[in-house]
Protein backbone atom coordinates (compact mmCIF):
# COMPACT_ATOMS: atom_id res chain seq x y z
CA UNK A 1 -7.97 22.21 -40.13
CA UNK A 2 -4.42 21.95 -40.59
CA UNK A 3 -2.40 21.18 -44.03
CA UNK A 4 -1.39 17.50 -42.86
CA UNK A 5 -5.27 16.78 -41.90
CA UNK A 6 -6.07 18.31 -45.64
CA UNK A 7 -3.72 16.36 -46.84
CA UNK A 8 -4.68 12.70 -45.65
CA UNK A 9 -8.47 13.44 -46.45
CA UNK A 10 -7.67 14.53 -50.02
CA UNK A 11 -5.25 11.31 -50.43
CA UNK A 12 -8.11 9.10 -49.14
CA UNK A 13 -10.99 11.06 -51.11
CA UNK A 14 -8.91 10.34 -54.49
CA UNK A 15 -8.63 6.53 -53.50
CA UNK A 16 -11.89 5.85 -51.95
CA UNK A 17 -14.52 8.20 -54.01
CA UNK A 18 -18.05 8.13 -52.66
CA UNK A 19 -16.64 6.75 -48.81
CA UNK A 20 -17.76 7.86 -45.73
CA UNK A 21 -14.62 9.73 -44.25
CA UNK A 22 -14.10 11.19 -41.04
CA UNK A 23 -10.21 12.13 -40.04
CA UNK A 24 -9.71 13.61 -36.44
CA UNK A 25 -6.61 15.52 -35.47
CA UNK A 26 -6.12 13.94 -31.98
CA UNK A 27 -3.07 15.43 -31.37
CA UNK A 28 -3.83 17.60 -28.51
CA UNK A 29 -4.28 14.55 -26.43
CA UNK A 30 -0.83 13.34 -26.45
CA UNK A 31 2.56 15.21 -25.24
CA UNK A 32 3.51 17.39 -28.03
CA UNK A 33 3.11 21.39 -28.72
CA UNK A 34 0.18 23.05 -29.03
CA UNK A 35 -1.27 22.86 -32.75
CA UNK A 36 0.86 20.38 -33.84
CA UNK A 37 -0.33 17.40 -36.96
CA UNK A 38 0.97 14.35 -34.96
CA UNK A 39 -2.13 11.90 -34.01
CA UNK A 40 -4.92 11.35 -36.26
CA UNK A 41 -7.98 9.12 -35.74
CA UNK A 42 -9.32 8.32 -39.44
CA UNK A 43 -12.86 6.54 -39.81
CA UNK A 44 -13.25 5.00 -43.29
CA UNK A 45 -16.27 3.00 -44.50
CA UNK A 46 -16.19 2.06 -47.83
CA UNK A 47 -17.44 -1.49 -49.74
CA UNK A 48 -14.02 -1.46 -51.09
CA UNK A 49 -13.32 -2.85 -47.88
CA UNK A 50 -15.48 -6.20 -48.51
CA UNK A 51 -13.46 -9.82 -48.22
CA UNK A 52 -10.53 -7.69 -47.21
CA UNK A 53 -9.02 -8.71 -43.38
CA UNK A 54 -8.37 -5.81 -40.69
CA UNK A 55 -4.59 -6.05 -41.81
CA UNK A 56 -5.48 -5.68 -45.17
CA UNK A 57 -7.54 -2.56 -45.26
CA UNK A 58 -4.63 -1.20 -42.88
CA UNK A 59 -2.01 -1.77 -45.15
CA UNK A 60 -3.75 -0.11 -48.12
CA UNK A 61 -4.41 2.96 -46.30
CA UNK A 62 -0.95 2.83 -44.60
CA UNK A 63 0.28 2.79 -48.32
CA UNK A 64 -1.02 5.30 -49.29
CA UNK A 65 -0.77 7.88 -46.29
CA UNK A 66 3.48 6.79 -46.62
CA UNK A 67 4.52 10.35 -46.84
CA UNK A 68 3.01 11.41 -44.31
CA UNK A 69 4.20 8.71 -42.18
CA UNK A 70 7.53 9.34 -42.83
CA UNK A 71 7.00 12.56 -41.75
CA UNK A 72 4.76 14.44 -40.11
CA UNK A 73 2.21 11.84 -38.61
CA UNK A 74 3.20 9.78 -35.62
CA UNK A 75 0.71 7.90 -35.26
CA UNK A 76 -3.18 6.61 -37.44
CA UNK A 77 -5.85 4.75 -35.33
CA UNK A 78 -7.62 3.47 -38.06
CA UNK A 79 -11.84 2.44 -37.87
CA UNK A 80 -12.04 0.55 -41.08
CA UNK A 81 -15.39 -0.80 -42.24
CA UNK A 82 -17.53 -1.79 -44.87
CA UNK A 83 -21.53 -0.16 -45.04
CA UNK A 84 -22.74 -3.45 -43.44
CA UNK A 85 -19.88 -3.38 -40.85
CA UNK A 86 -20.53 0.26 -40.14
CA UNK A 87 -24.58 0.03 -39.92
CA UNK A 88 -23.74 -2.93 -36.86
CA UNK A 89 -21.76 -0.45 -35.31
CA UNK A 90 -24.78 2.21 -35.33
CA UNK A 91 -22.16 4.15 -37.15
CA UNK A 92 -20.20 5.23 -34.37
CA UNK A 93 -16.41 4.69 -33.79
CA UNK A 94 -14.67 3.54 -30.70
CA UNK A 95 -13.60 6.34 -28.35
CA UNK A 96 -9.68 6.82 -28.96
CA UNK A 97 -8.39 6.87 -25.33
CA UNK A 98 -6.73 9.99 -23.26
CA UNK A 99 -2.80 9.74 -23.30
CA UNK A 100 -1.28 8.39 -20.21
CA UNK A 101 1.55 10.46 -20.22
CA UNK A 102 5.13 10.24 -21.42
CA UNK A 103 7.19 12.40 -23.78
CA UNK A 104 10.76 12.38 -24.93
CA UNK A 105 11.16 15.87 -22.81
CA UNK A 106 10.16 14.42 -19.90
């Protein structure tokens, strides 16, 4: 685990204490060097999340992951659900899909 994937799960451990968190680096499936901190796939359930909209739990998390935004993190796929949501889904995640390609060396 790298220090921006350390960093995002300690940000969302302080915020949301008790919540199922899972944060992927996905990196390697894009175009960009070898060990690089670029793609993450978070999965986030927490009740916090009740009478909140999609947009809404995005923002918050987007908020508070800013830094890291501005930075080193190009890009979040975020799986945001409550328990209830989460036991419907069997608690599993969609599958993030392979890049198709591109880079701004190519």
């Amino acid at each position: 685990m790298g220090p921006v994937q350390s960093v995002i799960i300690d940000t969302l451990n302080v915020a949301f204490v008790g919540a199922y968190i899972d944060v992927t680096n996905e990196s390697h499936m894009h175009s960009v060097p070898a060990g690089s901190e670029s793609h993450f796939k978070v999965v986030l359930v927490s009740d916090s999340f009740a009478g909140k909209r999609l947009v809404q739990r995005h923002q918050l998390i987007y908020g508070l992951l800013a830094e890291q935004l501005a930075g080193p993190v190009h890009a979040l796929a975020l799986h945001t659900y409550t328990s209830e949501e989460w036991a419907e889904k069997n608690g599993n995640a969609p599958t993030s899909p392979n890049c198709l390609g591109g880079s701004k060396h190519d």
